[in-house]
Protein backbone atom coordinates (compact mmCIF):
# COMPACT_ATOMS: atom_id res chain seq x y z
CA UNK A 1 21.04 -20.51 -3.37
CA UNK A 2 21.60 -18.05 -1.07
CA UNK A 3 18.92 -18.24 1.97
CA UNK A 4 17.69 -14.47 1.84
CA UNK A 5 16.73 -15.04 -1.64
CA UNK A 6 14.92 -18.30 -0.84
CA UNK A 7 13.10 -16.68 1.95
CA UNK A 8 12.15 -13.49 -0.51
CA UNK A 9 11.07 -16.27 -3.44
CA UNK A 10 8.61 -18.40 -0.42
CA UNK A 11 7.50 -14.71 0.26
CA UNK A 12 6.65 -13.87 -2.92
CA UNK A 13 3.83 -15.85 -3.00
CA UNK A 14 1.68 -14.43 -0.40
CA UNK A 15 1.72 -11.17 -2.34
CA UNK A 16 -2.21 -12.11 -3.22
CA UNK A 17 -2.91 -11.90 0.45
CA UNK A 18 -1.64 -8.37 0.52
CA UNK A 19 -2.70 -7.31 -2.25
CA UNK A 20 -5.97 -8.23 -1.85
CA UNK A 21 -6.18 -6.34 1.60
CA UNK A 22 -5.96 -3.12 -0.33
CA UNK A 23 -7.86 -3.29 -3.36
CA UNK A 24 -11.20 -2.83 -1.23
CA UNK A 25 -9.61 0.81 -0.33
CA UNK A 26 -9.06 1.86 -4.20
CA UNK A 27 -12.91 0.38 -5.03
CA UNK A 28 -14.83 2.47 -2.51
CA UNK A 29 -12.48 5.58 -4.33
CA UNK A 30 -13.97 5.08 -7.24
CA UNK A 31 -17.37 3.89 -6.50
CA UNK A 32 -20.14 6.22 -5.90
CA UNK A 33 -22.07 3.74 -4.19
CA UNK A 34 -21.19 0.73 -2.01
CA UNK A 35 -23.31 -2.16 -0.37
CA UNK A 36 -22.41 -3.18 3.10
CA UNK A 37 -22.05 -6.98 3.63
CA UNK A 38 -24.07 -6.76 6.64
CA UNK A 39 -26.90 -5.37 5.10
CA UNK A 40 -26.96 -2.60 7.39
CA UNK A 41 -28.70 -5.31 10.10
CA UNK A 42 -26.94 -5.12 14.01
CA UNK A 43 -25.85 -8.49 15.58
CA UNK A 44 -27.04 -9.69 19.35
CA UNK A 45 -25.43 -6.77 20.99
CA UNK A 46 -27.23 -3.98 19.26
CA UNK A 47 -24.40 -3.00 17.40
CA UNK A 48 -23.70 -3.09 13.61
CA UNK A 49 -22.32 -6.22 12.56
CA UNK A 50 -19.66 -5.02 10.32
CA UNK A 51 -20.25 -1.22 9.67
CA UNK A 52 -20.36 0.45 6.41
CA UNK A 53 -17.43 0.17 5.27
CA UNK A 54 -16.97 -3.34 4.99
CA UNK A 55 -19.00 -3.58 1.52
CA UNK A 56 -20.03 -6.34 -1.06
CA UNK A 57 -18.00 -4.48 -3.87
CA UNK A 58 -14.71 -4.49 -1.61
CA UNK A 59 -15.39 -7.99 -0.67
CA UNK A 60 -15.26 -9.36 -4.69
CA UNK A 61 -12.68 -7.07 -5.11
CA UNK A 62 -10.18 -8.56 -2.71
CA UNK A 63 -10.91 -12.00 -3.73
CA UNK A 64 -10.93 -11.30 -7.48
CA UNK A 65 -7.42 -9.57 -7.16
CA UNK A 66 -5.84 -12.32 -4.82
CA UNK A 67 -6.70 -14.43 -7.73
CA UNK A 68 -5.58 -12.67 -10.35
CA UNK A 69 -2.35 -11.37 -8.59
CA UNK A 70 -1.60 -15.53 -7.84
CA UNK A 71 -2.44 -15.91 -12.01
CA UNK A 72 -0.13 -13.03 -12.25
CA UNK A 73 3.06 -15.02 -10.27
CA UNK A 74 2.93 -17.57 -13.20
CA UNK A 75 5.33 -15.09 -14.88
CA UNK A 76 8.25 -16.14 -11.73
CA UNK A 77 6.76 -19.88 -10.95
CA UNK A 78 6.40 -22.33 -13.10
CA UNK A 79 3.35 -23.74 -11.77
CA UNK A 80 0.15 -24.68 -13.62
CA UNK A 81 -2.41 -21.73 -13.77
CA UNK A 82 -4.63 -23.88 -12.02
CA UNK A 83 -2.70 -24.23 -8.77
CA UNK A 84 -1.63 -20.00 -8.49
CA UNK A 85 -5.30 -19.51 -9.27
CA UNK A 86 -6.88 -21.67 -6.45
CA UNK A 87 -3.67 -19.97 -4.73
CA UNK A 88 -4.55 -16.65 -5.36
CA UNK A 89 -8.08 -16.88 -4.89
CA UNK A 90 -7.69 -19.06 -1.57
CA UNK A 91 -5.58 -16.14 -0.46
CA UNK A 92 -7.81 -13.35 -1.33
CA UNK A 93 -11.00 -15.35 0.06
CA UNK A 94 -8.71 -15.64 3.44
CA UNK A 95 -7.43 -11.81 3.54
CA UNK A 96 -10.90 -10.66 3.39
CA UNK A 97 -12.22 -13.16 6.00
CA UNK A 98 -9.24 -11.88 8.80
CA UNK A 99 -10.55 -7.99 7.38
CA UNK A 100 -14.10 -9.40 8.24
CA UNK A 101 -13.42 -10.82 11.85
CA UNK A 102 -11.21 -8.02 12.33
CA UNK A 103 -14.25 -5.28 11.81
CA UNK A 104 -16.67 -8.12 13.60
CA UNK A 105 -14.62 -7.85 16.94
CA UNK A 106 -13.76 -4.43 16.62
CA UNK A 107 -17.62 -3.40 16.72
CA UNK A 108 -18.53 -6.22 19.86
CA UNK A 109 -14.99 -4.07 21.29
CA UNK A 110 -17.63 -1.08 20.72
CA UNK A 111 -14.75 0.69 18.35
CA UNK A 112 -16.07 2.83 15.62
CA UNK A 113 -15.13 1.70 11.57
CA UNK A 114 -11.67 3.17 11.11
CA UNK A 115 -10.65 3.03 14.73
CA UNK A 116 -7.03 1.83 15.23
CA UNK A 117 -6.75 -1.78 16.63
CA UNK A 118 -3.23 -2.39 17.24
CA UNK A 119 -1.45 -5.62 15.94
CA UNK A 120 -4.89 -7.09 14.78
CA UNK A 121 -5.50 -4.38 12.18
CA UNK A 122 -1.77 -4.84 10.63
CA UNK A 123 -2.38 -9.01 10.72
CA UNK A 124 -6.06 -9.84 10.68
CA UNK A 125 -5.61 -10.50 6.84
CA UNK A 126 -2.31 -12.37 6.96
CA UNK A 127 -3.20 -14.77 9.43
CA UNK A 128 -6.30 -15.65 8.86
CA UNK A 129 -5.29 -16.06 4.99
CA UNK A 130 -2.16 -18.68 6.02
CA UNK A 131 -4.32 -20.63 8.15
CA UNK A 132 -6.87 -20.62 5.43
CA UNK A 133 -3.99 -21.47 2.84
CA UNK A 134 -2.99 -24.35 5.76
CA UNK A 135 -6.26 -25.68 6.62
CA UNK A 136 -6.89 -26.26 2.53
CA UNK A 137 -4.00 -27.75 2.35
CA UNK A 138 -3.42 -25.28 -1.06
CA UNK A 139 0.06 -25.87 -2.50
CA UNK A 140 1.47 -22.27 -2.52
CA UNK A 141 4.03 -23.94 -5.37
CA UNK A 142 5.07 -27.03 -6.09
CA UNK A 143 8.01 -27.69 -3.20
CA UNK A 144 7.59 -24.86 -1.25
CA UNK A 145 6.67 -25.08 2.11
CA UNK A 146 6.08 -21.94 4.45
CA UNK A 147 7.82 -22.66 7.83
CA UNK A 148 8.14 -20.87 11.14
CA UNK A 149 10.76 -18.54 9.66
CA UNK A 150 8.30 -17.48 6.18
CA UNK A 151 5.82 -16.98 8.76
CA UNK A 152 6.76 -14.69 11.28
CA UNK A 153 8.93 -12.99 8.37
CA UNK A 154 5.03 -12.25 6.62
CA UNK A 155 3.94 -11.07 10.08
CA UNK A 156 6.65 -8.74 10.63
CA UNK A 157 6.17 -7.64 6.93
CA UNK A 158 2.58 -6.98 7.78
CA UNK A 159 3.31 -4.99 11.03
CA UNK A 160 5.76 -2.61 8.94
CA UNK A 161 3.95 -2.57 5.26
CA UNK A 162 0.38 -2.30 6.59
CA UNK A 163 0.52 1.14 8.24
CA UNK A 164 3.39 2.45 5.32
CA UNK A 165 0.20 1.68 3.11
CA UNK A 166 -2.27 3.03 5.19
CA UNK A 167 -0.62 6.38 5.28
CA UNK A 168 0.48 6.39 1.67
CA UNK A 169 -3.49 5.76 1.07
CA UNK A 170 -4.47 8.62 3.50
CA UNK A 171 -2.04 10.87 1.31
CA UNK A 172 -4.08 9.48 -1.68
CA UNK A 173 -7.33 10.23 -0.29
CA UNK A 174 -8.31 6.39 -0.33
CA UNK A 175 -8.72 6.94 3.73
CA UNK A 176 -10.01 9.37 6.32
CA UNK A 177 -7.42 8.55 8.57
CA UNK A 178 -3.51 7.82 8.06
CA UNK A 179 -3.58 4.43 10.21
């Protein structure tokens, strides 16, 4: 098998991690009314710990669609539902927690919600999602193993795709700003 198309079929199945980065985005469209995971409350330094715009609704959202995007690869993997589920949902449970810390140092930084953060704002979710996926020990697919090549291939993806979304969601009105 040719190795571009065995790099692009390893790929494949971190498509929960991005995916679940920007279905918070499309909920706060279409909610009227959000609840901020930090409860509004500030941390040590006086400042909020998350900001507004890190809400519950987003939160369930990116976890629920990692998990049903990695239900959703059963149609190109013959894996049990089981393992893409526990995929997916590992996934989606590990882009939001890299969104989380992102927005969590970005406040301490003193950086307002929706302030550009270069490099961590395009890879909070992918990294912290892999080593989530790593630390588990979750079996992406039976025989596939993400090496150093898969991996800096999804961070590159992430530096290019994450502000091409970003900007196609500012043209949507899903964002105030185009990065």
């Amino acid at each position: 098998m040719n190795s571009y198309v065995e790099l692009a079929s390893k790929l494949v199945l971190l498509v929960p991690s991005y995916l679940s980065n920007t279905s918070p985005l499309i909920v706060r469209k279409f909610l009227k009314r959000v609840h901020p995971v930090d409860f509004g409350r500030n941390f040590l330094d006086g400042r909020r710990v998350f900001g507004d715009s890190k809400s519950w609704e987003g939160l369930l959202a990116g976890v629920l669609v990692g998990m049903l995007s990695g239900v959703a690869l059963l149609a190109f993997y013959h894996s049990s539902l089981h393992d893409l589920a526990i995929a997916g949902l590992v996934q989606g449970v590990g882009s939001m927690l890299g969104d989380l810390a992102n927005s969590f140092l970005k406040r301490r930084l003193g950086l307002k919600p929706g302030s550009l953060l270069p490099v961590l704002d395009q890879t909070s979710f992918i990294l912290v999602s892999l080593l989530l996926v790593k630390l588990l020990k979750v079996d992406l697919r039976v025989g596939v193993e993400l090496g150093l090549i898969e991996l800096v291939v999804a961070i590159t993806l992430a530096l290019v795709l994450h502000p091409i979304a970003n900007y196609v969601a500012y043209l949507a009105k899903l964002k105030e700003v185009p990065y």
